[in-house]
Structures are given as C-alpha cells and as structure tokens.
Protein backbone atom coordinates (compact mmCIF):
# COMPACT_ATOMS: atom_id res chain seq x y z
CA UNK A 1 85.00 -70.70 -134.60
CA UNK A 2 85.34 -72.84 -138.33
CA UNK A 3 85.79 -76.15 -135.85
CA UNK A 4 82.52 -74.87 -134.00
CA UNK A 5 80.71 -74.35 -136.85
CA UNK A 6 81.53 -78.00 -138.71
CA UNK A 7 80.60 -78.86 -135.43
CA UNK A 8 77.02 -77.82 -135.25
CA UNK A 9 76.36 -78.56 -138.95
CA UNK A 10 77.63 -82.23 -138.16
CA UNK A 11 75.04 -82.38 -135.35
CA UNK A 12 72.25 -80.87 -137.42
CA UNK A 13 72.96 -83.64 -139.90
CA UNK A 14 72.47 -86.44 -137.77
CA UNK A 15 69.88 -84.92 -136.27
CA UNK A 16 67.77 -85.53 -139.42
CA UNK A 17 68.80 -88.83 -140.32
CA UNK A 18 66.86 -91.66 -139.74
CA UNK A 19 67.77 -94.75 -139.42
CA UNK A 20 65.65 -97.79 -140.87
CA UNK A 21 64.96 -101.48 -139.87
CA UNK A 22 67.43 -102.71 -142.19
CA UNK A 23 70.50 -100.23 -141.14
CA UNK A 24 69.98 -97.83 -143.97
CA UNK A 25 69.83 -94.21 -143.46
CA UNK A 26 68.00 -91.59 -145.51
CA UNK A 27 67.00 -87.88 -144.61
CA UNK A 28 63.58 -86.94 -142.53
CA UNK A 29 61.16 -84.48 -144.04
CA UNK A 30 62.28 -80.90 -142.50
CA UNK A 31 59.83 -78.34 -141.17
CA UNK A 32 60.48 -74.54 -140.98
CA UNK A 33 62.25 -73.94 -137.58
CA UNK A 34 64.94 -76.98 -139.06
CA UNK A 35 65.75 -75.29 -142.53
CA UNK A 36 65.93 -72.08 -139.95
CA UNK A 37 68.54 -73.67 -137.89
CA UNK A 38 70.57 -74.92 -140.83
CA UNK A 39 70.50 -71.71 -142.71
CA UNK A 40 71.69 -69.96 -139.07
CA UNK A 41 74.29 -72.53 -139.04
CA UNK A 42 75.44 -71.85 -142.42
CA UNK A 43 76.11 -67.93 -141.89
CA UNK A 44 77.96 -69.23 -138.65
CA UNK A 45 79.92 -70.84 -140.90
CA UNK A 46 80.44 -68.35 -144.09
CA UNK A 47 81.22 -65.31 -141.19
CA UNK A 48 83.54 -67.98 -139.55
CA UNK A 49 85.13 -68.35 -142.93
CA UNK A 50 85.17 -65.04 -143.82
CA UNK A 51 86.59 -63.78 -140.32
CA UNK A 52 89.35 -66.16 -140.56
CA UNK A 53 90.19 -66.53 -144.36
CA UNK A 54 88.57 -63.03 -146.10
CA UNK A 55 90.52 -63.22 -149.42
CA UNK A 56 89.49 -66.94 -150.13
CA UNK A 57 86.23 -66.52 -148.78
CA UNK A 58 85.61 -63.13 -151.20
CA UNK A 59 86.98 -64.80 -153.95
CA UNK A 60 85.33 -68.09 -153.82
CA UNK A 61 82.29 -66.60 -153.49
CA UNK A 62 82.19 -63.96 -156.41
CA UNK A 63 83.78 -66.56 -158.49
CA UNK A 64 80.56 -68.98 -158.28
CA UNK A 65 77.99 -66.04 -158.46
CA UNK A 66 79.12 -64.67 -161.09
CA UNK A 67 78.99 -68.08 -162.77
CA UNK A 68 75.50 -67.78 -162.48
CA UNK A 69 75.10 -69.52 -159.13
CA UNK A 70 72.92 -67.29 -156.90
CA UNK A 71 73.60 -66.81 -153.34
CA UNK A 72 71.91 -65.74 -150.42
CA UNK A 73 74.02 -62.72 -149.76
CA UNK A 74 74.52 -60.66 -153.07
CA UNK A 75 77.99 -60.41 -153.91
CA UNK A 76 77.96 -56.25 -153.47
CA UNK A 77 77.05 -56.86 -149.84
CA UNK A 78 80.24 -59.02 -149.37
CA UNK A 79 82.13 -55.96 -151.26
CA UNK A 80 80.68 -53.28 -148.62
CA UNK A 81 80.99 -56.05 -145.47
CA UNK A 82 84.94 -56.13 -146.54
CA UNK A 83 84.54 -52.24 -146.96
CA UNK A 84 83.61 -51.43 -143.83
CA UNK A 85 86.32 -54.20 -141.45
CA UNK A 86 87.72 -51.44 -139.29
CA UNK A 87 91.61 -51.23 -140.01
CA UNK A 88 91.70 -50.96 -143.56
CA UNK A 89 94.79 -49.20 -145.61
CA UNK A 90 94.74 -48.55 -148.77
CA UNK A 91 96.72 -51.42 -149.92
CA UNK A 92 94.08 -53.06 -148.88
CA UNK A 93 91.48 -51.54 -150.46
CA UNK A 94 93.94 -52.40 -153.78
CA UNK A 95 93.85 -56.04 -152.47
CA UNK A 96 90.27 -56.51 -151.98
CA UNK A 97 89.29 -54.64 -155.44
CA UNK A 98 91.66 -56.60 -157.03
CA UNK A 99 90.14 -59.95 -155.33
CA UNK A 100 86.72 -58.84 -156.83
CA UNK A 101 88.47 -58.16 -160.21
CA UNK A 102 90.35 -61.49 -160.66
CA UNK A 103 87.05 -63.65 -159.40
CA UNK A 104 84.76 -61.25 -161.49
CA UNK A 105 86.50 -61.75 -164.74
CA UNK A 106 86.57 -65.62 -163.97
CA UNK A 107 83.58 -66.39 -163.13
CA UNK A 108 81.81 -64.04 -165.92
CA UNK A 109 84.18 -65.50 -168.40
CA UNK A 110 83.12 -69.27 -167.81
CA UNK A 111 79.96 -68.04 -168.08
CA UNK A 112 80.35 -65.82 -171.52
CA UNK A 113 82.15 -69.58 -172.86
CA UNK A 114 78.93 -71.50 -171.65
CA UNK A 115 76.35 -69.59 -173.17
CA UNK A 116 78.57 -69.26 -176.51
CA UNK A 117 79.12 -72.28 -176.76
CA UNK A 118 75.47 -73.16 -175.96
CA UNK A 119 73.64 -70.52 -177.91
CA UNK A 120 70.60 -69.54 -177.73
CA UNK A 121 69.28 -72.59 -175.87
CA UNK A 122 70.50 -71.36 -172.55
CA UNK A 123 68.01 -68.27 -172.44
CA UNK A 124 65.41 -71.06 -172.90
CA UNK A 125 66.90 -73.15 -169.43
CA UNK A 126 67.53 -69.79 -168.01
CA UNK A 127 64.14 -68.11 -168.70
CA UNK A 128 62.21 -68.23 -165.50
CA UNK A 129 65.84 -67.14 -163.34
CA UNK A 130 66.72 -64.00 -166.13
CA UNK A 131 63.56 -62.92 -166.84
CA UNK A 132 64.51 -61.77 -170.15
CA UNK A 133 61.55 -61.85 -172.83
CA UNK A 134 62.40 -61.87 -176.89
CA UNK A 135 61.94 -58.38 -176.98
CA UNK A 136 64.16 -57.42 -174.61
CA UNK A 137 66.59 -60.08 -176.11
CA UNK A 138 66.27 -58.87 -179.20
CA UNK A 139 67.21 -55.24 -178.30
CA UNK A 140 70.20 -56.57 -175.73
CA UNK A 141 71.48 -57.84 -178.98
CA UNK A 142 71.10 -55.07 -180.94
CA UNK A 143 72.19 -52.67 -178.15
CA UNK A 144 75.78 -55.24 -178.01
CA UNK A 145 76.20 -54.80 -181.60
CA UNK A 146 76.27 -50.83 -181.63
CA UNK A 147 78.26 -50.43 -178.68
CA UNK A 148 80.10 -52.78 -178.08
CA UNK A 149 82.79 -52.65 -174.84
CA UNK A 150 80.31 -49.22 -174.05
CA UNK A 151 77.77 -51.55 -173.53
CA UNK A 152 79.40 -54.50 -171.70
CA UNK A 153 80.51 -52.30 -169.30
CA UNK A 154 76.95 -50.40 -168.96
CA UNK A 155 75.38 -53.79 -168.38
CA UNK A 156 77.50 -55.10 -165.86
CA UNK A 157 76.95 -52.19 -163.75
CA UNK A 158 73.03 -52.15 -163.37
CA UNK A 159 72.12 -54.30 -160.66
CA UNK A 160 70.35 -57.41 -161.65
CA UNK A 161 71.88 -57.14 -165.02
CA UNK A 162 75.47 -58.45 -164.22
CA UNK A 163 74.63 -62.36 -165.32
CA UNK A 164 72.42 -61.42 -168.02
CA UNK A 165 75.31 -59.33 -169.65
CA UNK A 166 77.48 -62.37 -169.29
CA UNK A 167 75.28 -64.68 -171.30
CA UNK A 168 73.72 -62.14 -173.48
CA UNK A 169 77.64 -61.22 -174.74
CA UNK A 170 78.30 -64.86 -175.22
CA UNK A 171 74.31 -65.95 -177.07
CA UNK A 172 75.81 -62.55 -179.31
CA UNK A 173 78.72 -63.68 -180.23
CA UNK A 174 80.69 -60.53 -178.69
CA UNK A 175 84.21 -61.06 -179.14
CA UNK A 176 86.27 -62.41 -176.11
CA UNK A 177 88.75 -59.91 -176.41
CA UNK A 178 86.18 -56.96 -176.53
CA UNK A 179 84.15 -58.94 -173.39
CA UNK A 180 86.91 -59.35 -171.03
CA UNK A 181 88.93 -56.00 -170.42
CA UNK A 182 85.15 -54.60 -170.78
CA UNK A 183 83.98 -56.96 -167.50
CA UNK A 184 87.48 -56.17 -165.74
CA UNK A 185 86.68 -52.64 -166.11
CA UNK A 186 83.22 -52.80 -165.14
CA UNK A 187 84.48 -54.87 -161.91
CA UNK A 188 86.96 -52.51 -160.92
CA UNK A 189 84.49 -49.85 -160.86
CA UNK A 190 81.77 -51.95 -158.94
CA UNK A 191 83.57 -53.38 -156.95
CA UNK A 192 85.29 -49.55 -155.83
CA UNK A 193 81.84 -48.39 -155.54
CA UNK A 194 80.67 -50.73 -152.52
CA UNK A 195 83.99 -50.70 -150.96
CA UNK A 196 83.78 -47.53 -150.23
CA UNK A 197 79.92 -47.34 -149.53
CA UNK A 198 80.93 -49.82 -147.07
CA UNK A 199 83.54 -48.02 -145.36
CA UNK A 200 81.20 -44.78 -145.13
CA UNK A 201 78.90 -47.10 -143.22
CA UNK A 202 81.43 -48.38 -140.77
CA UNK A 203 80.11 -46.88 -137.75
CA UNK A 204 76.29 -48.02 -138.71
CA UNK A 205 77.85 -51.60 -140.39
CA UNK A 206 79.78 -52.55 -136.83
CA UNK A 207 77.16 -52.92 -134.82
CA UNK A 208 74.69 -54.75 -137.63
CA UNK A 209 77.55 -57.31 -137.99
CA UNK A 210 78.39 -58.19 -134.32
CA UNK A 211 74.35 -58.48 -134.11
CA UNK A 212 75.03 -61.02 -137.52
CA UNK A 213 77.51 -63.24 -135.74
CA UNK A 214 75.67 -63.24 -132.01
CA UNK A 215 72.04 -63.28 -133.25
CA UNK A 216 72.86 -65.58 -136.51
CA UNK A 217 68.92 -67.54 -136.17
CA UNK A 218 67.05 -63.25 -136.26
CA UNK A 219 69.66 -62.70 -139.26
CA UNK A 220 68.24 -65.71 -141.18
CA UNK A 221 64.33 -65.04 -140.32
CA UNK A 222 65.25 -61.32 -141.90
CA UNK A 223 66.95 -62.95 -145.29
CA UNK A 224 63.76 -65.48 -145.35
CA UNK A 225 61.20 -62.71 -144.83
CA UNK A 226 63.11 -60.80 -147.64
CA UNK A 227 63.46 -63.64 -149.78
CA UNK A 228 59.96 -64.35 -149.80
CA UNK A 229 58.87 -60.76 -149.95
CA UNK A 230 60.73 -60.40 -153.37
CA UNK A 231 59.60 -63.46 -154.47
CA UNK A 232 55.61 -62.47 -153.83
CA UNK A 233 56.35 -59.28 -155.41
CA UNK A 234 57.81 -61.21 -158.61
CA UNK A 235 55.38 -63.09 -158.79
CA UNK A 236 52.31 -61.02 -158.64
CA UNK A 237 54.03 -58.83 -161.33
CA UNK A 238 54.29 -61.96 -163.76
CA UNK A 239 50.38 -62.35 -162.82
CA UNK A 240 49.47 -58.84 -163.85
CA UNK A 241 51.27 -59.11 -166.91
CA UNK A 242 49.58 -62.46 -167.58
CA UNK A 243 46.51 -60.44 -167.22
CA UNK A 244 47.14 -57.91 -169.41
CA UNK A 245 48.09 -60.09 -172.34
CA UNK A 246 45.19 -62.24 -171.42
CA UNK A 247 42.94 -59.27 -171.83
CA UNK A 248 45.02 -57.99 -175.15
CA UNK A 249 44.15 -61.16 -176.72
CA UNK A 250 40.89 -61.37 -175.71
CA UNK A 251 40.18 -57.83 -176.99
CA UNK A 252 41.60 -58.67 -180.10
CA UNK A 253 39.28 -61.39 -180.80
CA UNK A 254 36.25 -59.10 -179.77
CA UNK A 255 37.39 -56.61 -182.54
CA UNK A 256 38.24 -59.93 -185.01
C-alpha cells in the first residue's frame, strides 16, 4: 500500500509540471479538484504509514505538532484512531501511551527551549496562529508564577492550549525541571484519556475508518469543509471584536 501510495503522489507530481521551451521545469497553477487529489493522496499515504508502521508513524507525528507544527489531523484523533485498532492488550495500551509520552515531552520541550531562548519576540511571530492578546499573556504569566507544575499541567490539558503552554512556560522563564515531569504528566493523562475514548468507540470508529481508507477523496472534502468552517468562524469573531473596540474608541472620543 506505502509503494502504491509513492506511486500516485509521483504521478500527481508530474502531472503538474510543466515543461518550458528551454527544458526547464517549474510547477502549474493548481485549481481545487488538484489540491483535492493531493490532499486524498496524502491520507493514502499517512493511513498507509500508519497501518504498516503505527509506533513511528504516532511518534513522528506528535513529535512535530507538538513543536508547534499544525497538522491536519489533531494529534488526540491519532490517540483515539490507535485506541480503537481492534486487538489491543494492555501492553499495548502501555506502549502507545508511552509513544505519546516520549514524543510529547520532546516535541514540547524543543519548543519550551525556542521560545526561552527567544523571549518574548515569538508571541509577536506567533500572534495571528496563538491568538493570545497582552492581557491574556499577562495573566498566563501570572497564573505560571503562582502555580507552577499545577498550572503546566492544567494548561496542557485544555484543548487548544497545549502549544501555548509550551511557549508561555518558556517566554516565563518556568524552570525546565518544574516544565518537564509537569508536560510528562499532563501527556500521560491525555494521552490515557483518548485511548480509551477511542476504544469505547470501536464499534462506531471501524466502520468510519474503512470508509477513510476506501473513500480517501469524501474524507478530504469533509477536513476542507471543516477547515474552512473554523476558519470563517475565527474570523468573523476577530471582526466583531474589531467592532467592538472600534465602537469603544469611538465612544470614548464622543464623551472626550
């Protein structure tokens, strides 16, 4: 199935080449239905890779989100996918948690040295991915400060907050040794959580992934719908803020 895969993407790529007068090559504009065909193609591949080489895969993958590199399927989805493979035993529910440990503490700890090493200056390159404001800065740094590990742990649990904690902790100055065992505890207990959600929805999960790997081009319209969905939704809630400031300020200068 991997062979297939390379196979396909190898096709796809020549596909949109073009070749010039003079020999050269360089890449042709691509429309919706191609991006569509190479996103299919790449979930071939990453349930090719996964199928055949889970532990790599699972690693690999949590290791680069949680180095701040998003990906189109959130890391707790992989944790429940790996959850609900039929023939599990509990040593390998103890290998797969441990998997999501190792890459979680990693990848989060690459992270923590970026950001502490770059300071303050990565919430400013970061700003429009975290969506963290100065106030809510300012009370993630505060909130570090009191509780420390308590905290850490708290953050790395809420979903959507998992990066932010990482760089937060590091902009802070949180001490590595108070950071780590708090992330590897925090990862053991996330990563539990969807294993186990996804072995509870084996019997509705078995079905949704054989319809993944035979259907892969309706699985990628679904993730772009979503995608876009969330992104509309972002954005119209940055707009209404925008608004209400707008209209704060402009009030203010009425009663000025």
């Amino acid at each position: 199935m991997v062979s297939r895969c390379l196979d396909d993407s190898v096709a796809l790529h020549h596909e949109f080449m073009h070749e010039g007068d003079d020999g050269t090559h360089s890449f042709v504009c691509m429309d919706g239905g191609i991006a569509l065909h190479l996103l299919a193609a790449f979930s071939h591949w990453i349930l090719a890779l996964f199928t055949a080489h889970e532990f790599p895969t699972l690693f690999g993958l949590l290791l680069v989100e949680e180095m701040g590199v998003p990906l189109p399927v959130p890391g707790d989805l992989l944790i429940a996918y790996a959850g609900g493979r039929a023939g599990r035993s509990p040593l390998g529910a103890v290998a797969v948690i441990g998997t999501v440990a190792l890459a979680t503490a990693l990848g989060s700890s690459v992270l923590y040295l970026i950001s502490r090493r770059t300071g303050p200056a990565i919430l400013t390159r970061m700003h429009r991915f975290l969506h963290l404001r100065p106030e809510r800065v300012a009370r993630m740094h505060t909130w570090f400060h009191q509780r420390g590990a308590v905290a850490i742990v708290l953050g790395r649990l809420i979903p959507g907050l998992r990066t932010p904690t990482s760089i937060m902790a590091g902009v802070s100055g949180v001490p590595y040794r108070v950071f780590a065992p708090s992330t590897v505890v925090a990862a053991v207990i996330w990563s539990a959580f969807y294993y186990f959600v996804g072995t509870a929805l084996h019997r509705v999960w078995t079905p949704a992934a054989n319809w993944a790997q035979e259907e892969p081009e309706q699985v990628a319209a679904v993730v772009i719908i979503g995608v876009t969905l969330v992104l509309a939704w972002r954005w119209l809630r940055g707009h209404d803020r925008s608004t209400q400031v707008a209209d704060a300020r402009s009030a203010d200068s009425t009663a000025s």
